[in-house]
N, C-alpha and C. Protein backbone atom coordinates (compact mmCIF):
# COMPACT_ATOMS: atom_id res chain seq x y z
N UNK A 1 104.72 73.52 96.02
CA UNK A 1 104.11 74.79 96.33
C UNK A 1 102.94 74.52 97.26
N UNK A 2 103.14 75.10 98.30
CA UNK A 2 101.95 75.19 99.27
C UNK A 2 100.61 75.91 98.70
N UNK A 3 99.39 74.84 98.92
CA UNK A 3 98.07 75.64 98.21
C UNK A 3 97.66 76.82 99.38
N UNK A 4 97.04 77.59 99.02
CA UNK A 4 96.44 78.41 100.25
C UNK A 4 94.72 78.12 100.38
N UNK A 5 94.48 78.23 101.59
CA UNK A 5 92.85 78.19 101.69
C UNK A 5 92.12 79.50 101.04
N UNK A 6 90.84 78.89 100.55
CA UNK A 6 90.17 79.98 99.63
C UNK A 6 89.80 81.18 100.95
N UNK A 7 90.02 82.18 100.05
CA UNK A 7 88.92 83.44 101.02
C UNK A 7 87.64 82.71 101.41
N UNK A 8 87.45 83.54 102.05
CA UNK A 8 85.56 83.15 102.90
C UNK A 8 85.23 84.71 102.53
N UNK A 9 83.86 84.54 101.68
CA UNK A 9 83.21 85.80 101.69
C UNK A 9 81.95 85.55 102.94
N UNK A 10 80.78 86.39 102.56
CA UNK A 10 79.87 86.77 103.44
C UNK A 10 79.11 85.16 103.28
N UNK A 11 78.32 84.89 104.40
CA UNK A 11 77.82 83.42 104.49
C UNK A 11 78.81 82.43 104.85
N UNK A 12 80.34 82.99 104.71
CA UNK A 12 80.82 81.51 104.33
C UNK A 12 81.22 80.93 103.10
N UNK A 13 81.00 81.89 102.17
CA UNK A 13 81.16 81.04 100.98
C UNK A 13 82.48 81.46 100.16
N UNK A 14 82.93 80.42 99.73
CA UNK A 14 84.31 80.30 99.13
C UNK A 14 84.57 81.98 98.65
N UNK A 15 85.62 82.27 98.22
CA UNK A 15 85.90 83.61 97.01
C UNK A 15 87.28 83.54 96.78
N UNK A 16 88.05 83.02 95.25
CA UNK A 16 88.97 82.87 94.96
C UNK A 16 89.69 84.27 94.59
N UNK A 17 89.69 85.30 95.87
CA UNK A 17 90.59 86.35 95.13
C UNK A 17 92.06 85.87 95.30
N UNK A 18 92.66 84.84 95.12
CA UNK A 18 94.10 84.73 95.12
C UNK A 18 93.95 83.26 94.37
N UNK A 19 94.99 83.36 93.24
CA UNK A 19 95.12 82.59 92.06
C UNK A 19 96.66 82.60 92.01
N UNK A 20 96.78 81.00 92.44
CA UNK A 20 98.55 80.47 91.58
C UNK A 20 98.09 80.05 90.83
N UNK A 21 99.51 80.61 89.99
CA UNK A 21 99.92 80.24 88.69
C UNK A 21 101.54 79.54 88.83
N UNK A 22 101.63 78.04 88.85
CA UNK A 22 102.87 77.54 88.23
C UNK A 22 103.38 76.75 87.43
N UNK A 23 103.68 77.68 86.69
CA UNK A 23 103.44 76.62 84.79
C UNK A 23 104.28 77.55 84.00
N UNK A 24 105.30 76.67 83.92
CA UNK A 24 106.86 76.93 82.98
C UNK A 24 106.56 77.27 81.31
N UNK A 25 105.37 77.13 81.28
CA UNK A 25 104.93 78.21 79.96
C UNK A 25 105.07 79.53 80.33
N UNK A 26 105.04 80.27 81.38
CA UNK A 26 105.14 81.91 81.87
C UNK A 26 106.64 82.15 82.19
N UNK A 27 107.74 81.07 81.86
CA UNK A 27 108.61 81.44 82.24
C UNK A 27 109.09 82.26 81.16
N UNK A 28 109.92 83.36 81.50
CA UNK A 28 110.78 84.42 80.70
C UNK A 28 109.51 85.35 80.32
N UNK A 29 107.86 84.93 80.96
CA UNK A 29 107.17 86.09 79.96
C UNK A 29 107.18 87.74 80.73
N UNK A 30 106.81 88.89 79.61
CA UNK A 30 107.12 90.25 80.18
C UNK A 30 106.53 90.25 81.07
N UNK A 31 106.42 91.75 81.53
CA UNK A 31 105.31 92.04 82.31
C UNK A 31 104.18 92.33 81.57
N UNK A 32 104.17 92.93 80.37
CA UNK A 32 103.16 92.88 79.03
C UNK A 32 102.52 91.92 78.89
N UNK A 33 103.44 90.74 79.05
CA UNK A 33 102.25 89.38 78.63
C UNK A 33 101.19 88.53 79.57
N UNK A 34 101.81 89.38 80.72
CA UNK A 34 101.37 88.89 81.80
C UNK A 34 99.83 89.43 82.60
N UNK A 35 100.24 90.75 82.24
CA UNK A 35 99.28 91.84 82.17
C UNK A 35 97.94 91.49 81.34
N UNK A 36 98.42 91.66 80.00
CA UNK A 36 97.07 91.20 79.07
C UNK A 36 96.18 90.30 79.57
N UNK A 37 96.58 89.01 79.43
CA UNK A 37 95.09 87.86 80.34
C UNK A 37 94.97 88.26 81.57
N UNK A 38 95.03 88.74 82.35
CA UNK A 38 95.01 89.04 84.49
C UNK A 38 94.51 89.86 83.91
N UNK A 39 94.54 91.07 83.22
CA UNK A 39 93.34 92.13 83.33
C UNK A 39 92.16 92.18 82.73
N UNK A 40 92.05 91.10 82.29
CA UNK A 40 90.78 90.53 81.88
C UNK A 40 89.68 90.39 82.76
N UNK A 41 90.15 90.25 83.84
CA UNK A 41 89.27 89.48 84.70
C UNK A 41 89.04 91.10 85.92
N UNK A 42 87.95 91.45 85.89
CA UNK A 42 87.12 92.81 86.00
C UNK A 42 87.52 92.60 87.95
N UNK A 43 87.67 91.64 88.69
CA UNK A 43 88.26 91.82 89.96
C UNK A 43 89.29 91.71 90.41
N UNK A 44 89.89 91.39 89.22
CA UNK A 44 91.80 91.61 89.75
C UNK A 44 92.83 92.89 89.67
N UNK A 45 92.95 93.25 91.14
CA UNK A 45 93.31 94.96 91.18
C UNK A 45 94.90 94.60 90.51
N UNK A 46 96.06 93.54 91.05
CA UNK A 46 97.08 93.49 90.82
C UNK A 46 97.67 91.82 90.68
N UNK A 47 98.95 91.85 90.06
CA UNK A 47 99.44 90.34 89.94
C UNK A 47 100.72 90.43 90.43
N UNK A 48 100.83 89.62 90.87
CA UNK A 48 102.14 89.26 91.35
C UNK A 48 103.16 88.17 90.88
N UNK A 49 104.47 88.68 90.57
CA UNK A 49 105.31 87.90 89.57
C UNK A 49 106.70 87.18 90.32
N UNK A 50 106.89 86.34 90.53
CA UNK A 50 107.89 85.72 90.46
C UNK A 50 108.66 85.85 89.49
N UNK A 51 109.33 86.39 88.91
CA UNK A 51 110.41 86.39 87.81
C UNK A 51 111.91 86.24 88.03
N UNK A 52 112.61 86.66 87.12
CA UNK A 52 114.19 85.63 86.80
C UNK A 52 114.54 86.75 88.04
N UNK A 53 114.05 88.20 87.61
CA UNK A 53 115.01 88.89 88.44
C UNK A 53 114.58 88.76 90.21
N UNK A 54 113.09 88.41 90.57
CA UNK A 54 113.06 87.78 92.25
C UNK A 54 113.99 86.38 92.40
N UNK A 55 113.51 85.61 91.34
CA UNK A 55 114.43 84.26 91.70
C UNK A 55 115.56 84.27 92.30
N UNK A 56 116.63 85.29 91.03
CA UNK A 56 117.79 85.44 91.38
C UNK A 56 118.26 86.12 92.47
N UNK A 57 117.95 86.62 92.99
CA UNK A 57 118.09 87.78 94.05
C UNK A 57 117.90 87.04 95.23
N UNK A 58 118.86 87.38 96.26
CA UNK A 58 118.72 87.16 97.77
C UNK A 58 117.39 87.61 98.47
N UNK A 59 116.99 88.71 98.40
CA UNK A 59 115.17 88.86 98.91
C UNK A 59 114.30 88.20 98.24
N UNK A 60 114.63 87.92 96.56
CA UNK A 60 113.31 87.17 96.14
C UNK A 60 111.99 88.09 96.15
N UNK A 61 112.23 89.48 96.04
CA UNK A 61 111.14 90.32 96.02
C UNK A 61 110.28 90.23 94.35
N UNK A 62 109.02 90.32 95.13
CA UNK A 62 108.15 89.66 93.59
C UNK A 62 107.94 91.08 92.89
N UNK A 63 107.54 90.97 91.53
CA UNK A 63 107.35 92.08 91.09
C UNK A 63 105.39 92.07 91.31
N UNK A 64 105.46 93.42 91.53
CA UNK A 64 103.87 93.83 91.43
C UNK A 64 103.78 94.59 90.29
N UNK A 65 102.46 93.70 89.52
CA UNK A 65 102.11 94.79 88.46
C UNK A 65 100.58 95.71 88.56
N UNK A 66 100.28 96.52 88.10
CA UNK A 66 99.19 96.96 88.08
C UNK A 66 97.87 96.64 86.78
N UNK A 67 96.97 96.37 87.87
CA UNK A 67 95.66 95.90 86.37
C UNK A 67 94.80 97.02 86.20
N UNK A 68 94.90 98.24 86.60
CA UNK A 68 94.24 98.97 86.70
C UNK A 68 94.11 99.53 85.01
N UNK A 69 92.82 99.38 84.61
CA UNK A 69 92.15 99.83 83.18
C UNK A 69 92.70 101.73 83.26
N UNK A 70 93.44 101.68 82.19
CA UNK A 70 93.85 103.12 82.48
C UNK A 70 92.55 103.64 81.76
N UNK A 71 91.97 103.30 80.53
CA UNK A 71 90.38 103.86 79.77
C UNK A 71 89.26 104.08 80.71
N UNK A 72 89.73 103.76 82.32
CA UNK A 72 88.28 104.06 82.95
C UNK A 72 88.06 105.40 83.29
N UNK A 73 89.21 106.43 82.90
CA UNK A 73 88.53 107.84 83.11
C UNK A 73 88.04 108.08 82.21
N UNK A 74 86.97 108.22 81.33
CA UNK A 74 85.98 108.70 80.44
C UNK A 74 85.48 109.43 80.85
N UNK A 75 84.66 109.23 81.94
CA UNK A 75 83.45 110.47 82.65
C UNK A 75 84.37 111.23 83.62
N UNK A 76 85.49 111.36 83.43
CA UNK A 76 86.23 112.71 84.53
C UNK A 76 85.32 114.02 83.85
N UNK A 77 85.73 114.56 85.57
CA UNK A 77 85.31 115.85 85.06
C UNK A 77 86.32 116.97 84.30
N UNK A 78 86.61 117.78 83.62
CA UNK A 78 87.76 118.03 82.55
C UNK A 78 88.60 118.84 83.31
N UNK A 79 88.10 119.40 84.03
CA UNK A 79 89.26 120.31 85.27
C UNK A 79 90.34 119.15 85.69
N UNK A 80 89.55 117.77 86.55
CA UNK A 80 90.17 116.88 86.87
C UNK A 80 91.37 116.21 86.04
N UNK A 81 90.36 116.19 84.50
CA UNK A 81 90.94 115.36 83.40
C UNK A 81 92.50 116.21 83.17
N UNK A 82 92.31 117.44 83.11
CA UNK A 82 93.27 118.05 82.44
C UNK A 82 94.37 118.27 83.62
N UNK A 83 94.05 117.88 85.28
CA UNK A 83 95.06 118.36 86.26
C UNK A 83 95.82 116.64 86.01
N UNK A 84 94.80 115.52 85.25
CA UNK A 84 95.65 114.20 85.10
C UNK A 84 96.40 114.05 83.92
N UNK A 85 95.62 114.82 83.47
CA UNK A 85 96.50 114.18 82.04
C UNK A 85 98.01 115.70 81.92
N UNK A 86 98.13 116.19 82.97
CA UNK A 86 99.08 116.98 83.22
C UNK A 86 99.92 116.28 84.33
N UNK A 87 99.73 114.84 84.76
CA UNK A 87 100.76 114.71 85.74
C UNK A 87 101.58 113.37 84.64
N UNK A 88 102.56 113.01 85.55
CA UNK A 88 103.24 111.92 85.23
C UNK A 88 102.32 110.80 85.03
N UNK A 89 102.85 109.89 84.09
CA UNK A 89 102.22 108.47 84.34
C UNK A 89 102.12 107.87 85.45
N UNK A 90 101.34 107.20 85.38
CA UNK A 90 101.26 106.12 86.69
C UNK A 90 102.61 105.18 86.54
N UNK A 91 102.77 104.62 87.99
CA UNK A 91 103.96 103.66 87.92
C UNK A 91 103.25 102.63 87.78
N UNK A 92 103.20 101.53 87.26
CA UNK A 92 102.28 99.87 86.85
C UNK A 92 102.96 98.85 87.54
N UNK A 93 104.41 99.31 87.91
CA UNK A 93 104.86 98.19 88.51
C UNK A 93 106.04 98.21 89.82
N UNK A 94 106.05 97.77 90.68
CA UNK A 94 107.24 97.51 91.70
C UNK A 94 107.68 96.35 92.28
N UNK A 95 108.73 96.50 93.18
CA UNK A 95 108.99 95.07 93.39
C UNK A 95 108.46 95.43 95.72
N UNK A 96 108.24 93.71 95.32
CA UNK A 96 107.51 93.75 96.92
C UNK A 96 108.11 92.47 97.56
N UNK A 97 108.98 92.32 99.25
CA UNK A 97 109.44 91.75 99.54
C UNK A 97 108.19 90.09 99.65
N UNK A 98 108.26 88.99 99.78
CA UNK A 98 107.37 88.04 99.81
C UNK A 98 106.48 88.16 101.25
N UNK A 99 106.89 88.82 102.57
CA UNK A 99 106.17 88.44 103.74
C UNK A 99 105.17 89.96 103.32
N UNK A 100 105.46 91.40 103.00
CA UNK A 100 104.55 91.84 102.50
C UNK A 100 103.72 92.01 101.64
N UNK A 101 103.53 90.68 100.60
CA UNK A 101 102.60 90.72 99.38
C UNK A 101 101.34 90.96 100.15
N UNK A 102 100.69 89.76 101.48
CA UNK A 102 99.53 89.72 101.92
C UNK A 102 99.14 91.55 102.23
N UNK A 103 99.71 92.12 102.78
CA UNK A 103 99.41 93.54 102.95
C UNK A 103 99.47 94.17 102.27
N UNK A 104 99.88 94.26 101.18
CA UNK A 104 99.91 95.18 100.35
C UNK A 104 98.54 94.54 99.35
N UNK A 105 98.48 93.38 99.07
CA UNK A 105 97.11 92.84 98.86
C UNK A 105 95.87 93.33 99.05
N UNK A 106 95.83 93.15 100.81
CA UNK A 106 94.52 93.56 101.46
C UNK A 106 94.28 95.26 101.65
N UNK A 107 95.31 95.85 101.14
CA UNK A 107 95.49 97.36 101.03
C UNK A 107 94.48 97.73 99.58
N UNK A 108 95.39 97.01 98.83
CA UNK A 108 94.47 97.50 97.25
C UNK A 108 93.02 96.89 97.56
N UNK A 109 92.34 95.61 97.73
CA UNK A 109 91.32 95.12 97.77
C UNK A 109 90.87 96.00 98.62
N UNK A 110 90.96 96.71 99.58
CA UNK A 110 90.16 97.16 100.98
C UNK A 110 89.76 98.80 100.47
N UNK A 111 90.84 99.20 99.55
CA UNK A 111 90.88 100.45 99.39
C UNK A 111 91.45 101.52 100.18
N UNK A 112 92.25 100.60 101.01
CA UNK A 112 93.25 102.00 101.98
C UNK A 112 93.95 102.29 101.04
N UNK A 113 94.87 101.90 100.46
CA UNK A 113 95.89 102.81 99.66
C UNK A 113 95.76 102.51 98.36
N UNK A 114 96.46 103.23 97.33
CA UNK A 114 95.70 102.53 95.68
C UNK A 114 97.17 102.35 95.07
N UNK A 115 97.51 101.94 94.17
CA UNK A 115 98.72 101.32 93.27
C UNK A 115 100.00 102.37 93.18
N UNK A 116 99.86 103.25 93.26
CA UNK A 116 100.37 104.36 93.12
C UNK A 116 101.01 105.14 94.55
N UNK A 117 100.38 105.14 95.44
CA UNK A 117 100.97 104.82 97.75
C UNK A 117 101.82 104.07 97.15
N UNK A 118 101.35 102.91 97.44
CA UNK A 118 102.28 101.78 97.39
C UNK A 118 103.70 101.85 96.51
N UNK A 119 103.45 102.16 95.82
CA UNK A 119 104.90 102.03 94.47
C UNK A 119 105.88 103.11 95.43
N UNK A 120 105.14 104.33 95.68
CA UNK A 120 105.63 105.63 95.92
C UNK A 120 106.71 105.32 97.35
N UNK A 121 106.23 104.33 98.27
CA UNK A 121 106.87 103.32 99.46
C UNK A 121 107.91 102.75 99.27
N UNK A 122 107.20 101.81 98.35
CA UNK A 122 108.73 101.33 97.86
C UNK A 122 110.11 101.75 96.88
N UNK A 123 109.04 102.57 96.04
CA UNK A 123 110.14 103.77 95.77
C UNK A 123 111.54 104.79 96.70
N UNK A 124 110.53 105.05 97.57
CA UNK A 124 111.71 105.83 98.54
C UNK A 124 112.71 104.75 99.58
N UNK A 125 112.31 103.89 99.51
CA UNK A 125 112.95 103.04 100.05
C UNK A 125 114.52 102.39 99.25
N UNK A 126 115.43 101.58 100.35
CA UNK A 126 116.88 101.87 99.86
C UNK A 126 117.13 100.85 98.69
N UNK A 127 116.36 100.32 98.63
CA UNK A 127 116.61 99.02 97.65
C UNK A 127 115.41 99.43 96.65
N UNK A 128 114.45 100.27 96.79
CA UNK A 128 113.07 100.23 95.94
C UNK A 128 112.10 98.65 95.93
N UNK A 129 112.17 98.69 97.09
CA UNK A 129 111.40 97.03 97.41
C UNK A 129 110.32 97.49 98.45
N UNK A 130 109.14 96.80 98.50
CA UNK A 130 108.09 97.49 99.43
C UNK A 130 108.03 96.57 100.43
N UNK A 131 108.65 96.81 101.64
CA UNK A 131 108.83 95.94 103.32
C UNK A 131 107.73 95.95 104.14
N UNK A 132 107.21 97.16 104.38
CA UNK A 132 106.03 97.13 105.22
C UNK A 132 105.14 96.31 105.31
């Protein structure tokens, strides 16, 4: 596995927002188990999975999950609360071809689009895989 160079934040200085993981203890685990420890960690918007079903597959599209703390609406305002808690769930997870992980990456970190664009992309799309 090729390492990647760390981010450079401001100054210059290192910033590990991208973390491999390859260690055959995670093999066969859910997306549940995977979820739990990664959302621990208060700057990780999403994870990205290699699993049986990218392996197997001719695209090898990874699954994306979402870390997003669903308990952080507390302080909605209740108009808001009640137009959310009147829609569908959020989608937590999709699958994303490997040359667009980096963009769809720097999308969530940057704040152009949020977990939910994204899914909605690869949703309408013919395979449900996110290309862009």
């Amino acid at each position: 596995m090729a390492e990647l160079s760390p981010a450079r934040g401001e100054g210059g200085d290192a910033r590990d927002e991208v973390h491999l993981v390859d260690d055959p203890a995670w093999a066969g685990a859910t997306a549940g188990a995977v979820v739990a420890p990664a959302a621990r960690d208060e700057y990780l918007d999403v994870v990205f999975v290699a699993d049986g079903t990218a392996m197997g597959s001719v695209r090898h599209a990874l699954l994306a999950l979402d870390l997003a703390d669903e308990e952080e609406d507390g302080d909605l305002d209740p108009v808001y609360y009640r137009e959310l808690a009147d829609s569908p769930p959020p989608v937590r997870e999709f699958r994303v071809a490997p040359a667009a992980v980096p963009g769809v990456h720097v999308n969530l970190v940057l704040g152009n689009m949020d977990f939910q664009e994204l899914a909605a992309i690869a949703g309408a799309g013919p395979d449900g895989v996110f290309d862009s």
